[in-house]
C-alpha atoms as a PDB file:
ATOM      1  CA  UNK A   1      77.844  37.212  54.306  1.00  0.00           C
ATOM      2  CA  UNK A   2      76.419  34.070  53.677  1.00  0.00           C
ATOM      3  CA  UNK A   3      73.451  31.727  52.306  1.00  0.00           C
ATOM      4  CA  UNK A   4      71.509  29.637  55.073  1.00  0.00           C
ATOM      5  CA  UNK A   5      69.088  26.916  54.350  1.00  0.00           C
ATOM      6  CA  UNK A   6      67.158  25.288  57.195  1.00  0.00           C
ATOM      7  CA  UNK A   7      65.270  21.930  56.877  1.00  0.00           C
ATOM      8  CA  UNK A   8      64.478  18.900  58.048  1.00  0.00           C
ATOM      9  CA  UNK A   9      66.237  16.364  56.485  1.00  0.00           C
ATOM     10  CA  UNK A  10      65.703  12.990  55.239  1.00  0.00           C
ATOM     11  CA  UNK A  11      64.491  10.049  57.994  1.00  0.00           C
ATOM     12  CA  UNK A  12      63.980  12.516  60.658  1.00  0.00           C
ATOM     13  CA  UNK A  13      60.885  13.935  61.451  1.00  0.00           C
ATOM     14  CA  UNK A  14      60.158  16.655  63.893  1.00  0.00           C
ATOM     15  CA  UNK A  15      56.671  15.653  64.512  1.00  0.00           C
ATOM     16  CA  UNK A  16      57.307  12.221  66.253  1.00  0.00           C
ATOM     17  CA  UNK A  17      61.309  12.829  67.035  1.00  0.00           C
ATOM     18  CA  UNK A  18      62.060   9.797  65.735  1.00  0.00           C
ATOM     19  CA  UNK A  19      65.350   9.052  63.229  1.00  0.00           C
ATOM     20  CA  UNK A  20      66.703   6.465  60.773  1.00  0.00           C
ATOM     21  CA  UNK A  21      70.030   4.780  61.484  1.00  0.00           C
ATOM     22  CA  UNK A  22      72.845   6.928  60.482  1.00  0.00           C
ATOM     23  CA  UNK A  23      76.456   7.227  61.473  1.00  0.00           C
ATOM     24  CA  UNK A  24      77.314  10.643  63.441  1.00  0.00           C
ATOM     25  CA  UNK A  25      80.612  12.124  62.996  1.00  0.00           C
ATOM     26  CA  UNK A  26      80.162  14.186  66.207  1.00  0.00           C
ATOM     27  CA  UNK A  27      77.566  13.324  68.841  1.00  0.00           C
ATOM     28  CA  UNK A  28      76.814  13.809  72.425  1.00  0.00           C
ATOM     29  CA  UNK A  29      74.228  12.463  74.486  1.00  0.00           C
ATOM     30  CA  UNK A  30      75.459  14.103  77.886  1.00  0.00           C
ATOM     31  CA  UNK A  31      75.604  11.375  79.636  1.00  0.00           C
ATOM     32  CA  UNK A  32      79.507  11.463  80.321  1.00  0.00           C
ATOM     33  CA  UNK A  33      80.267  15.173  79.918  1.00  0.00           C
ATOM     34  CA  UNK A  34      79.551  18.401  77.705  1.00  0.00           C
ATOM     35  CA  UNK A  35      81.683  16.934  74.856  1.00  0.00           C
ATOM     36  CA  UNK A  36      83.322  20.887  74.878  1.00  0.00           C
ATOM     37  CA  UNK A  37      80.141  22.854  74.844  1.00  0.00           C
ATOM     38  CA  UNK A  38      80.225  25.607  77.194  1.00  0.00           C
ATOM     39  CA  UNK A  39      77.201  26.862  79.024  1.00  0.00           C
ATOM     40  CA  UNK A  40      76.946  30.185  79.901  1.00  0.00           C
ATOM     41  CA  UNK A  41      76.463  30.835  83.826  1.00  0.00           C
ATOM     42  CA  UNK A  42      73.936  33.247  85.074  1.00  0.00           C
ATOM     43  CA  UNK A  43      72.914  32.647  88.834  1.00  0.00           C
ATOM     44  CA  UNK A  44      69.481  33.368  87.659  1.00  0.00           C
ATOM     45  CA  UNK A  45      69.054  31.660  84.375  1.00  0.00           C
ATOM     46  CA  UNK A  46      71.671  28.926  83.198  1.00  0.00           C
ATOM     47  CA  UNK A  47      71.640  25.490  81.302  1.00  0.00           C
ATOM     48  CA  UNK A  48      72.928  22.407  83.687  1.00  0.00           C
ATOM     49  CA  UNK A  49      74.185  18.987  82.956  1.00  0.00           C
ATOM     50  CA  UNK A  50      71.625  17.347  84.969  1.00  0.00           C
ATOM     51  CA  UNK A  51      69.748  14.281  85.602  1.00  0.00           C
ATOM     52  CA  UNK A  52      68.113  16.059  88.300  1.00  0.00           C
ATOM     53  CA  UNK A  53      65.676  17.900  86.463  1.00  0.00           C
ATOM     54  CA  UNK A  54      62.583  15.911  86.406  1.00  0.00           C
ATOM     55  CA  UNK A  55      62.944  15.414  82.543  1.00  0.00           C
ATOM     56  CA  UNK A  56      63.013  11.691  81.481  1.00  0.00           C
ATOM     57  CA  UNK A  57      66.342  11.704  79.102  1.00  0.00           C
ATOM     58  CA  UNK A  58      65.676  11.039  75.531  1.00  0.00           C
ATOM     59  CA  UNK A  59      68.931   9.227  75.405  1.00  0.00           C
ATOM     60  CA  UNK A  60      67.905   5.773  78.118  1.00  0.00           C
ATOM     61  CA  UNK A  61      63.804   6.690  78.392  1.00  0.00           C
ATOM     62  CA  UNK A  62      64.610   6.704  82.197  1.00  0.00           C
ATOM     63  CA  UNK A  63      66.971   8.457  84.628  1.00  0.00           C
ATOM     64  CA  UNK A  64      69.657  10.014  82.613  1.00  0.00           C
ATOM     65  CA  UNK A  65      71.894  13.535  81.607  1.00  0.00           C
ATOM     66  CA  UNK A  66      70.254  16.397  80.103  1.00  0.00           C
ATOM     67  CA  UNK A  67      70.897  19.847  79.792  1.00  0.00           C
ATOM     68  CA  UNK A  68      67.511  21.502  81.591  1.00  0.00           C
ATOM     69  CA  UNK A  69      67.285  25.189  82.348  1.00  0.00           C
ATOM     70  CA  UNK A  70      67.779  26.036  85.631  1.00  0.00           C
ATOM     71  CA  UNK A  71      65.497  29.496  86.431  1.00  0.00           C
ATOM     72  CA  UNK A  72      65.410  31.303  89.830  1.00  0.00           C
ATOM     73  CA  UNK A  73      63.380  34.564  88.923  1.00  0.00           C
ATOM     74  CA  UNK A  74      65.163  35.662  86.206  1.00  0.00           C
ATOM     75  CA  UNK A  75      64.251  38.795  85.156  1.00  0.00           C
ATOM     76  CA  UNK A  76      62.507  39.622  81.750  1.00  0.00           C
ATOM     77  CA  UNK A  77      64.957  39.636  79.174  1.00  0.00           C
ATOM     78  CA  UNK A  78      67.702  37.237  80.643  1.00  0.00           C
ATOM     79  CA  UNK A  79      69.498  34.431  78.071  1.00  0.00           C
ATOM     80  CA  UNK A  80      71.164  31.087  79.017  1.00  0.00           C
ATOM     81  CA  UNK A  81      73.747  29.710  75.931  1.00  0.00           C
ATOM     82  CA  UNK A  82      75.101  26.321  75.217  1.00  0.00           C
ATOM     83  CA  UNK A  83      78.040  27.018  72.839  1.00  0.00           C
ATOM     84  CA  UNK A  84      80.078  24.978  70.340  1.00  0.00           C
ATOM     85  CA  UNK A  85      83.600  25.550  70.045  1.00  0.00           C
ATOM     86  CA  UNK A  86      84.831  27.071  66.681  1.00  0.00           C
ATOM     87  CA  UNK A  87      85.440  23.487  64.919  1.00  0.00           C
ATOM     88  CA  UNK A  88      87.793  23.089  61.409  1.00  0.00           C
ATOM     89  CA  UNK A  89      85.147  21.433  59.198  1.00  0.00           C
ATOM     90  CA  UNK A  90      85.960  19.045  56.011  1.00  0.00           C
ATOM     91  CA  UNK A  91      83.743  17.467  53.913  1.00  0.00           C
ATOM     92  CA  UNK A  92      83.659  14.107  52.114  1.00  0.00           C
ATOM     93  CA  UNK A  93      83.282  15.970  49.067  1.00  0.00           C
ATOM     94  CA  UNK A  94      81.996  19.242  47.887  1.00  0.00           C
ATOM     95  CA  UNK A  95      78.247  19.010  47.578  1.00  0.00           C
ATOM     96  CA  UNK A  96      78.116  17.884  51.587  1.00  0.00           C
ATOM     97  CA  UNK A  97      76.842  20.058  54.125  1.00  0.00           C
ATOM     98  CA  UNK A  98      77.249  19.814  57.885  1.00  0.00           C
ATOM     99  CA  UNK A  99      73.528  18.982  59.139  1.00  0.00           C
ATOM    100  CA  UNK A 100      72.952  19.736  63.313  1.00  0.00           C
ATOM    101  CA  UNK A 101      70.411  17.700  65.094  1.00  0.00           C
ATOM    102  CA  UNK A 102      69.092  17.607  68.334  1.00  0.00           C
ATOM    103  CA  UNK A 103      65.852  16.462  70.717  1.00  0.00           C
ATOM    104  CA  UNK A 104      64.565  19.483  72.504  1.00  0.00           C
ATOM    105  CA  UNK A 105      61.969  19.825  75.341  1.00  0.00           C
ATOM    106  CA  UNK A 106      59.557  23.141  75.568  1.00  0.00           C
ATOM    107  CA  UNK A 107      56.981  24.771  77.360  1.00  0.00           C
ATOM    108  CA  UNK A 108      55.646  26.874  79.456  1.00  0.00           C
ATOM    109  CA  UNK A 109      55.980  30.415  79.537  1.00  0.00           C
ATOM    110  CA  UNK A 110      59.815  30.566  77.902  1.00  0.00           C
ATOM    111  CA  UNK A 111      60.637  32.747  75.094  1.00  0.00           C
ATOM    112  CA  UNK A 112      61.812  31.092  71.949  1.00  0.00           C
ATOM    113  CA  UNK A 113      64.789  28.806  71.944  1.00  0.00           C
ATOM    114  CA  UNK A 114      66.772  29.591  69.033  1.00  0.00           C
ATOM    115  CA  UNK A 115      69.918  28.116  67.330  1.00  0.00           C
ATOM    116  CA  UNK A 116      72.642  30.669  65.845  1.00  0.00           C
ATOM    117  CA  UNK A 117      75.484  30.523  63.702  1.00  0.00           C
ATOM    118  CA  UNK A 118      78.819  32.522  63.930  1.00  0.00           C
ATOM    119  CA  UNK A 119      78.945  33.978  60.169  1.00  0.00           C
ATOM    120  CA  UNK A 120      83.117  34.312  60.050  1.00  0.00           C
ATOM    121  CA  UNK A 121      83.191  35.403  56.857  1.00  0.00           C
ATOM    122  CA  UNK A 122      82.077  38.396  58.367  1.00  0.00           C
ATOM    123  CA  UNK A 123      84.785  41.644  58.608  1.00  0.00           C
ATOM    124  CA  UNK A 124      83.227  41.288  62.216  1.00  0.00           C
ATOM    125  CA  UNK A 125      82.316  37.894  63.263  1.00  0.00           C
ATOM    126  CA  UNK A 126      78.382  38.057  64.163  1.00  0.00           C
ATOM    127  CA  UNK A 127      75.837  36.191  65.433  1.00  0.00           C
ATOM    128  CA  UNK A 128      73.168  34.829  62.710  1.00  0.00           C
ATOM    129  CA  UNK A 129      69.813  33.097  63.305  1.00  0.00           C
ATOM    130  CA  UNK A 130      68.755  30.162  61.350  1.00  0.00           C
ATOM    131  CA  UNK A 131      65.897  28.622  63.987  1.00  0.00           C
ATOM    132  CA  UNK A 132      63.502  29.465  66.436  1.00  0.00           C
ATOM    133  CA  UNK A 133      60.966  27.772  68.082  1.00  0.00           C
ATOM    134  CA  UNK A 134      58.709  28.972  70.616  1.00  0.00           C
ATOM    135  CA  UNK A 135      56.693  26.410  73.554  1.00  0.00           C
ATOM    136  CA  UNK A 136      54.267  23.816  71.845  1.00  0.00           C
ATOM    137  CA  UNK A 137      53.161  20.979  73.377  1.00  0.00           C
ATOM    138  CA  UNK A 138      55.136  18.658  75.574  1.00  0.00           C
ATOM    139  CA  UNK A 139      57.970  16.121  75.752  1.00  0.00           C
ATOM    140  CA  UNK A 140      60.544  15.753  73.286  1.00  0.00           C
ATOM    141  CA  UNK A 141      60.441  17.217  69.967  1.00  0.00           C
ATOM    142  CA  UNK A 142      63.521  16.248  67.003  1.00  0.00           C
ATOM    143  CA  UNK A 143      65.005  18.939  64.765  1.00  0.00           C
ATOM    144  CA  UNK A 144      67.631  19.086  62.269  1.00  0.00           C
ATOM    145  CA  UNK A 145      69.408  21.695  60.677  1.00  0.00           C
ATOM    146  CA  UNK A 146      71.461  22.360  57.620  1.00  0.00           C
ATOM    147  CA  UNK A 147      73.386  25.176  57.370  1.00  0.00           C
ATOM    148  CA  UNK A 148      75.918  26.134  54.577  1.00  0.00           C
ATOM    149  CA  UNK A 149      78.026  29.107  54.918  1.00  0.00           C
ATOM    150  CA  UNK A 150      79.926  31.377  52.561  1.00  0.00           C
ATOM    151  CA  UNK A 151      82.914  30.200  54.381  1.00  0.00           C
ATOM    152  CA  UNK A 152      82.698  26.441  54.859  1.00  0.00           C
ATOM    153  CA  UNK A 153      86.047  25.975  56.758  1.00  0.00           C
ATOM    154  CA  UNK A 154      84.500  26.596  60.134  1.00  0.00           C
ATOM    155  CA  UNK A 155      81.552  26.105  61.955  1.00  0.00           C
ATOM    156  CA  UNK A 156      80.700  27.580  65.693  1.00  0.00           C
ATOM    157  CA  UNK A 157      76.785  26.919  66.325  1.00  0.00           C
ATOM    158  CA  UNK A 158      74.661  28.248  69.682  1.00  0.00           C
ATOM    159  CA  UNK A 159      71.549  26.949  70.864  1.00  0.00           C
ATOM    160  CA  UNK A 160      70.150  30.082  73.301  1.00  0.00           C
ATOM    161  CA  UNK A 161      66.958  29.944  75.426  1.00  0.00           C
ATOM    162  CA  UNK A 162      65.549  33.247  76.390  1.00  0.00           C
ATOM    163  CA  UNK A 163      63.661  34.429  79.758  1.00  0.00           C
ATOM    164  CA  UNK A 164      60.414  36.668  79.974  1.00  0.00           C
ATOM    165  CA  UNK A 165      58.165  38.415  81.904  1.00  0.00           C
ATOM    166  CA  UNK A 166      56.003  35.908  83.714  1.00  0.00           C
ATOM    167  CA  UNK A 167      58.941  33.103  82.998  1.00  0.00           C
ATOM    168  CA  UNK A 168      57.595  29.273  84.081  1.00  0.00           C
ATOM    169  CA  UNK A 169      58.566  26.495  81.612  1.00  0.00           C
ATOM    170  CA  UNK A 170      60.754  23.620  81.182  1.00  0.00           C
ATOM    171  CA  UNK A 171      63.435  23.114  78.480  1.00  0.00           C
ATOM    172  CA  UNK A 172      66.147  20.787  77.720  1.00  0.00           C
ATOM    173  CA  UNK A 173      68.489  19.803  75.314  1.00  0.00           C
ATOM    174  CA  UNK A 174      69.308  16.205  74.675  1.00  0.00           C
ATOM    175  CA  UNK A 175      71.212  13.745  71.868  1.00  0.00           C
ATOM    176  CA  UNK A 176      72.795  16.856  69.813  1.00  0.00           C
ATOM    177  CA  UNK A 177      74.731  15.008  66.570  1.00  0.00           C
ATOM    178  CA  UNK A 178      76.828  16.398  63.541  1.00  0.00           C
ATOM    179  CA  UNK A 179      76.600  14.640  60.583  1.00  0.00           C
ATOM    180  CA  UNK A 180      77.676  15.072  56.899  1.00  0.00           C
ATOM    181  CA  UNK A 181      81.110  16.595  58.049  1.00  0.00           C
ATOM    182  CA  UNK A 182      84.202  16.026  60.272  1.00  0.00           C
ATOM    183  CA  UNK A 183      85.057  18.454  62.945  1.00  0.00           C
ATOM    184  CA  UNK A 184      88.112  19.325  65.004  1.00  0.00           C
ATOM    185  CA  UNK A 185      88.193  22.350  67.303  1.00  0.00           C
ATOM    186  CA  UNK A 186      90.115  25.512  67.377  1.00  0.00           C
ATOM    187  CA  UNK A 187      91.203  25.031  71.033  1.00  0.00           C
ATOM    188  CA  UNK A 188      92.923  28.544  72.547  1.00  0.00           C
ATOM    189  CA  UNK A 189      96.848  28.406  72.058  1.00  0.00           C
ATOM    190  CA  UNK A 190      97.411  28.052  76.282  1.00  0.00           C
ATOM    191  CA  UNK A 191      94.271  25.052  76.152  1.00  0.00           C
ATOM    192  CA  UNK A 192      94.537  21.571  75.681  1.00  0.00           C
ATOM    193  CA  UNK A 193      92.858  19.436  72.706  1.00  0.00           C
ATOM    194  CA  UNK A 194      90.845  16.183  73.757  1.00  0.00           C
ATOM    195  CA  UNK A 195      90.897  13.470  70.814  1.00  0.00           C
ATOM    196  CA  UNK A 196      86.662  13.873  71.416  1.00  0.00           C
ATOM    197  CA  UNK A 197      87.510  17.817  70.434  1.00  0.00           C
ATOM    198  CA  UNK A 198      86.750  19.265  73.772  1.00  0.00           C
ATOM    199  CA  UNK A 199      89.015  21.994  75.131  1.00  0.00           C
ATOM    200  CA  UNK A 200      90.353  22.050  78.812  1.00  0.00           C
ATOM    201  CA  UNK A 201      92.189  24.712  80.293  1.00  0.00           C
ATOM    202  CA  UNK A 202      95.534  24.467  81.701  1.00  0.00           C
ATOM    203  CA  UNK A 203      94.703  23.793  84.936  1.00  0.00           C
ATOM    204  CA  UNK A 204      92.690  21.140  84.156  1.00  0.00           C
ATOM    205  CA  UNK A 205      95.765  19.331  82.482  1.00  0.00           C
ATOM    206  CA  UNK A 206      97.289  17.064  84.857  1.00  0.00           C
ATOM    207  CA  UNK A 207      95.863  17.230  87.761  1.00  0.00           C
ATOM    208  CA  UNK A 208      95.060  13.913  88.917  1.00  0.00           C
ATOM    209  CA  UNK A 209      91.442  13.865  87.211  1.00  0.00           C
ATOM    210  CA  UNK A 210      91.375  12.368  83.941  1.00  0.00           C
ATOM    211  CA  UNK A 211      88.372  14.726  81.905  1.00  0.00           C
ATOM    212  CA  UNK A 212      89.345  13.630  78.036  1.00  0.00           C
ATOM    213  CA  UNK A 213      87.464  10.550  77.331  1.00  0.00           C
ATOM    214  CA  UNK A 214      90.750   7.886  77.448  1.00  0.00           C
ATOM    215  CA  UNK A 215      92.261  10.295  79.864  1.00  0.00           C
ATOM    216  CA  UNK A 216      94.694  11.854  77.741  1.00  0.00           C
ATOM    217  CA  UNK A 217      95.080  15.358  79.470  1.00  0.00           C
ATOM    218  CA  UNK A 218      97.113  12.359  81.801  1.00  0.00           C
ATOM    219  CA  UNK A 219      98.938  10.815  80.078  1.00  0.00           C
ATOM    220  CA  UNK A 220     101.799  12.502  79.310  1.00  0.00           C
ATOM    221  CA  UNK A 221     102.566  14.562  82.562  1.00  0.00           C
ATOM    222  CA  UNK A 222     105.379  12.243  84.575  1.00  0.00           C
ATOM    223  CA  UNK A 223     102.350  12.100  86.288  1.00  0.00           C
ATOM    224  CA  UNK A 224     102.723   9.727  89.910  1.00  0.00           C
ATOM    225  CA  UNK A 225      99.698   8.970  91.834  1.00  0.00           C
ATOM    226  CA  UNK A 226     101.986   6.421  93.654  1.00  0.00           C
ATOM    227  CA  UNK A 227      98.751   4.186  93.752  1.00  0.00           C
ATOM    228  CA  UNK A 228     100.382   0.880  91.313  1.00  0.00           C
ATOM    229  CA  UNK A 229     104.133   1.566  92.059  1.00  0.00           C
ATOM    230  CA  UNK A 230     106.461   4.071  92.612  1.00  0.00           C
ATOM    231  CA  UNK A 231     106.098   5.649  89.058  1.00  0.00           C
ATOM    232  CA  UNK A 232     109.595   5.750  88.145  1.00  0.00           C
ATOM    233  CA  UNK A 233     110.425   8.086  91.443  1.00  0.00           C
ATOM    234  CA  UNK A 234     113.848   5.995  93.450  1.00  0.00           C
ATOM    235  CA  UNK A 235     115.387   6.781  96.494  1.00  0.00           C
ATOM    236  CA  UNK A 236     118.768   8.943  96.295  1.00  0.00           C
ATOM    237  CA  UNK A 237     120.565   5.644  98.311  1.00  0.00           C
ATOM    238  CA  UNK A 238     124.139   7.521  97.796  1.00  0.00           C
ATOM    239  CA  UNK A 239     123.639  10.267 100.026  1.00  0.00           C
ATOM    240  CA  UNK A 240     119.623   9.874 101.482  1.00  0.00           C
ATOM    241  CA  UNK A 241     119.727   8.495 104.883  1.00  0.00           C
ATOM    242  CA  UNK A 242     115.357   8.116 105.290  1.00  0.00           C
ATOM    243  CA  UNK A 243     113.231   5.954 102.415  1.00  0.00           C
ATOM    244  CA  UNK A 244     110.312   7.552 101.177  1.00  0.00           C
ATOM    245  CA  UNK A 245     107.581   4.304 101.383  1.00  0.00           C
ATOM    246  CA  UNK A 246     104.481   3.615  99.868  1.00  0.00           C
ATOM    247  CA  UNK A 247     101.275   3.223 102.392  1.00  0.00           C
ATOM    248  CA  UNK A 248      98.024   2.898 101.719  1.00  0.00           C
ATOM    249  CA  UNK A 249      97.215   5.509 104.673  1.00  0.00           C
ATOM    250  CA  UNK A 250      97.263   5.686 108.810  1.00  0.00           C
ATOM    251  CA  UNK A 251      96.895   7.537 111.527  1.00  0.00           C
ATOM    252  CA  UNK A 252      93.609   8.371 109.982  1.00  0.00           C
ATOM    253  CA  UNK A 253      95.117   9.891 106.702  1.00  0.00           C
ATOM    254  CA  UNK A 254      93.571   9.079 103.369  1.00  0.00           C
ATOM    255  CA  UNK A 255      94.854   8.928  99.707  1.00  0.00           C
ATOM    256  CA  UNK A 256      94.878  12.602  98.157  1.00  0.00           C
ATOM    257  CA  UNK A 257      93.812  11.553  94.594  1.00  0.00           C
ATOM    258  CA  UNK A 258      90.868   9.380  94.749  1.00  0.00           C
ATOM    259  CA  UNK A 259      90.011  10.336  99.100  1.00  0.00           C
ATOM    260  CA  UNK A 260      89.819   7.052  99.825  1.00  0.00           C
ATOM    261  CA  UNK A 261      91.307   3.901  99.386  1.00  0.00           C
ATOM    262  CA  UNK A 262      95.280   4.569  97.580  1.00  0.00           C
ATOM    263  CA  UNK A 263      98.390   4.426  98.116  1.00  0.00           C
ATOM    264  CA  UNK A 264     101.197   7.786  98.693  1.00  0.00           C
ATOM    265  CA  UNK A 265     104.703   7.805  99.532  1.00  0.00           C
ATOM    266  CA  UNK A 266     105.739   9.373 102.676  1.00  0.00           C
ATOM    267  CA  UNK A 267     108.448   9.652 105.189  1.00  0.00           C
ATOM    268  CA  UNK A 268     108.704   8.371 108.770  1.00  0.00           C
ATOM    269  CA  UNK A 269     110.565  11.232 110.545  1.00  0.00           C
ATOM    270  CA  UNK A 270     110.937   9.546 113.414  1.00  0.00           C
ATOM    271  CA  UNK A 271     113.329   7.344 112.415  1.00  0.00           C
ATOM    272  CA  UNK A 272     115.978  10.106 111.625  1.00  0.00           C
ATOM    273  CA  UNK A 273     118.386  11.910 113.368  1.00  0.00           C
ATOM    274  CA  UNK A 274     118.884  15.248 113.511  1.00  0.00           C
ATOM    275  CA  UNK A 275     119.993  16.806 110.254  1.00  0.00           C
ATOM    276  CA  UNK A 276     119.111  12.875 108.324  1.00  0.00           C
ATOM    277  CA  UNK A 277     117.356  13.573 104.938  1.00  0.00           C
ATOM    278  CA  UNK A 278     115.284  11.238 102.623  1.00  0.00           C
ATOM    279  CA  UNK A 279     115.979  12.014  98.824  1.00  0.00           C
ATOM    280  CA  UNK A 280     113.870  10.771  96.176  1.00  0.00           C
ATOM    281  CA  UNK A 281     114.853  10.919  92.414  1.00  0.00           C
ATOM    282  CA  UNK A 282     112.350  11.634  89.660  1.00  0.00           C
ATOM    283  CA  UNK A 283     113.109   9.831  86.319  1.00  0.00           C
ATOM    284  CA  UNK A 284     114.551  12.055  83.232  1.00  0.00           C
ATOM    285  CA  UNK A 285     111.365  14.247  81.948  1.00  0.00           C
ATOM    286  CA  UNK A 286     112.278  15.298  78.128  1.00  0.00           C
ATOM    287  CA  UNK A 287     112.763  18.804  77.387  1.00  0.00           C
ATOM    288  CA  UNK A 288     109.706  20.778  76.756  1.00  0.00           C
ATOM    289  CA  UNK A 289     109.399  24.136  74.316  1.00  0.00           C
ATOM    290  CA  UNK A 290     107.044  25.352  75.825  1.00  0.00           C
ATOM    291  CA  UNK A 291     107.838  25.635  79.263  1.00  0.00           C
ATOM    292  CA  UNK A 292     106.949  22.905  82.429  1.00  0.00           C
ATOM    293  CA  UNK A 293     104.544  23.055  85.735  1.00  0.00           C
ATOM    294  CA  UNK A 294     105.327  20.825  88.127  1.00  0.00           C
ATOM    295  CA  UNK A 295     102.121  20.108  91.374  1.00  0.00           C
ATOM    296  CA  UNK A 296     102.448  18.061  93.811  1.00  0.00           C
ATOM    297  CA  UNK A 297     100.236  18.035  97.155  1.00  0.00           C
ATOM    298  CA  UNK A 298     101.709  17.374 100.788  1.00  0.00           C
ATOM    299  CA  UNK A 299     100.946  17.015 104.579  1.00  0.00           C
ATOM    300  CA  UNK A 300     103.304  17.445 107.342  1.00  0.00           C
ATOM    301  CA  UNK A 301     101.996  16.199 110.570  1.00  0.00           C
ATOM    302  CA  UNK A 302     103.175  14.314 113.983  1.00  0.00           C
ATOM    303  CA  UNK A 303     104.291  16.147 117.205  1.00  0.00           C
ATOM    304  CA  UNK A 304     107.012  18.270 117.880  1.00  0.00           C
ATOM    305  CA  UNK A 305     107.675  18.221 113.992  1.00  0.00           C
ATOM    306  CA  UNK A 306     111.168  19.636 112.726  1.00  0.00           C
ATOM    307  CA  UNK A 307     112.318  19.513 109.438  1.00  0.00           C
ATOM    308  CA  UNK A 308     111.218  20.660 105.867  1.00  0.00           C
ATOM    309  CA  UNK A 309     110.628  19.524 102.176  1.00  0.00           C
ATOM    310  CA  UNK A 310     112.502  21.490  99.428  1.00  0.00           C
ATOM    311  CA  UNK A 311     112.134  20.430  95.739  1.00  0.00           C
ATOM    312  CA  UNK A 312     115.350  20.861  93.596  1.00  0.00           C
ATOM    313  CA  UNK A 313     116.036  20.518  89.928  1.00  0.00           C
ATOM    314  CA  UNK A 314     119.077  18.638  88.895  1.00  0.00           C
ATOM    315  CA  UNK A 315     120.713  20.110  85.564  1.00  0.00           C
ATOM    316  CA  UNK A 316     124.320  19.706  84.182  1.00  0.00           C
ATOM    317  CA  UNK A 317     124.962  22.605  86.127  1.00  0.00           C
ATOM    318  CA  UNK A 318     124.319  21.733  89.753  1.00  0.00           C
ATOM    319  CA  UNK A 319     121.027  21.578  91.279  1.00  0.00           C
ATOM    320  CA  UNK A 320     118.305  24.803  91.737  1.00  0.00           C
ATOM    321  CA  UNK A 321     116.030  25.143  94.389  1.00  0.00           C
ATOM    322  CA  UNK A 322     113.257  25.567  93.177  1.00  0.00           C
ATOM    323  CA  UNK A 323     111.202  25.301  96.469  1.00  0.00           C
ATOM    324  CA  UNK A 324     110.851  25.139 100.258  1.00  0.00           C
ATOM    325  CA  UNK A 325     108.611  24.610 103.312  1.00  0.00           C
END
């Protein structure tokens, strides 16, 4: 089932919060995103990436991300979870362990805030305990954790803050780092991996909004924003009549991906005849395994509008409509 060990470790000292110079294999300070932690949502009682909160962040000593505890009169027994996804661990060598650290904020009323391991060598993957800390004092506090498992090939940690009767505190989370190990996340077969090892979910991949670090979930999509060039898209010349044309927006239409200032391609009906097309050609997209999803977004506007869009795909067969309006 197990062995845990908690302690403070070496140049860190929960009293004063304060830590030596070390290099962090995996560390978040919030102020760019959750770096894959997922926070549990109750409408009631839920941890928020904030900087809204009234907490000074540990990270800048000023006006910066944290995740505070948002409570609306939760009821007694209510918890709010920020969740690690289940990383791969490897070691340097064998006598390493991974250590967890993290600033915390707490007091008030608030139950304990505890931190919890997934035991996986478990039959039944559970749940385990390995620190608790209930309110004392103010401002922020350092701790870190060691924890060794029977089975050291994965690691899936939970930091939990619990409601109770009477409920009126303040706590946050801030600067969480894993050191002493390298980890790389078990991301869900249909989600995508970020090099940072945060997981998005399929929808989140490709869609204009770049939410890896370097904006990988982009860059590989045959993506076209149309707002630098034409992104390998060309006119059909052969048998198009209309030419689809980059603008950066009239008529009191704006740019779809950033709302503002951009560029998209469109198509100036008014210039065709009846029963004129505009074709545009998108460049050869390699095969895929596991299946494609093509988006796109589109407006049709003007008066007395006739006409439609279909999308087709060209194969070595003829072409397939794929789609119509």
């Amino acid at each position: 089932s197990g062995v845990y060990t908690v302690q403070i470790s070496n140049g860190f000292s929960e009293a004063t919060g304060q830590t030596q110079l070390f290099i962090a294999v995996g560390s978040c300070d919030f102020e760019t995103n959750l770096c894959g932690l997922k926070l549990s949502y109750k409408p009631s009682f839920y941890f928020e990436r904030t900087k809204d909160s009234g907490l000074t962040d540990h990270t800048t000593s000023g006006k910066g991300y944290v995740l505070a505890l948002q409570a609306n009169n939760p009821g007694p027994v209510i918890s709010a979870t920020i969740t690690s996804p289940l990383y791969r661990v490897k070691y340097a060598s064998y006598y390493d362990t991974c250590k967890m650290q993290f600033y915390y904020h707490l007091n008030g009323t608030a139950g304990p805030i505890k931190v919890r391991v997934r035991d996986m060598a478990s039959a039944v993957p559970k749940w385990k305990t390995i620190w608790s800390k209930i309110p004392q004092g103010n401002g922020w506090k350092g701790i870190a954790l060691s924890s060794e498992l029977g089975y050291r090939n994965t690691l899936m940690f939970q930091i939990q803050a619990n409601s109770k009767k009477g409920f009126n505190s303040v706590i946050g989370v801030d600067d969480l780092q894993l050191t002493g190990c390298e980890v790389t996340p078990y991301c869900l077969k249909d989600e995508f991996t970020c090099p940072t090892g945060s997981c998005l979910n399929a929808d989140q991949v490709c869609d204009f909004t770049k939410q890896c670090g370097n904006g990988e979930d982009e860059a590989q999509c045959g993506a076209g924003s149309f707002d630098d060039d034409m992104n390998g898209w060309l006119p059909d010349m052969e048998s198009a009549v209309g030419i689809w044309d980059r603008t950066t927006g009239q008529d009191g239409f704006t740019d779809h991906t950033t709302g503002k200032g951009g560029s998209y391609i469109e198509v100036e009906t008014i210039k065709l005849k009846r029963r004129d097309f505009a074709s545009l050609v998108s460049p050869n997209f390699a095969s895929s395994d596991n299946g494609c999803k093509m988006s796109l977004y589109y407006a049709i506007w003007g008066t007395n509008t006739v006409g439609n869009i279909t999308l087709h795909l060209k194969t070595t067969n003829g072409d397939i409509l794929l789609w119509n309006v």
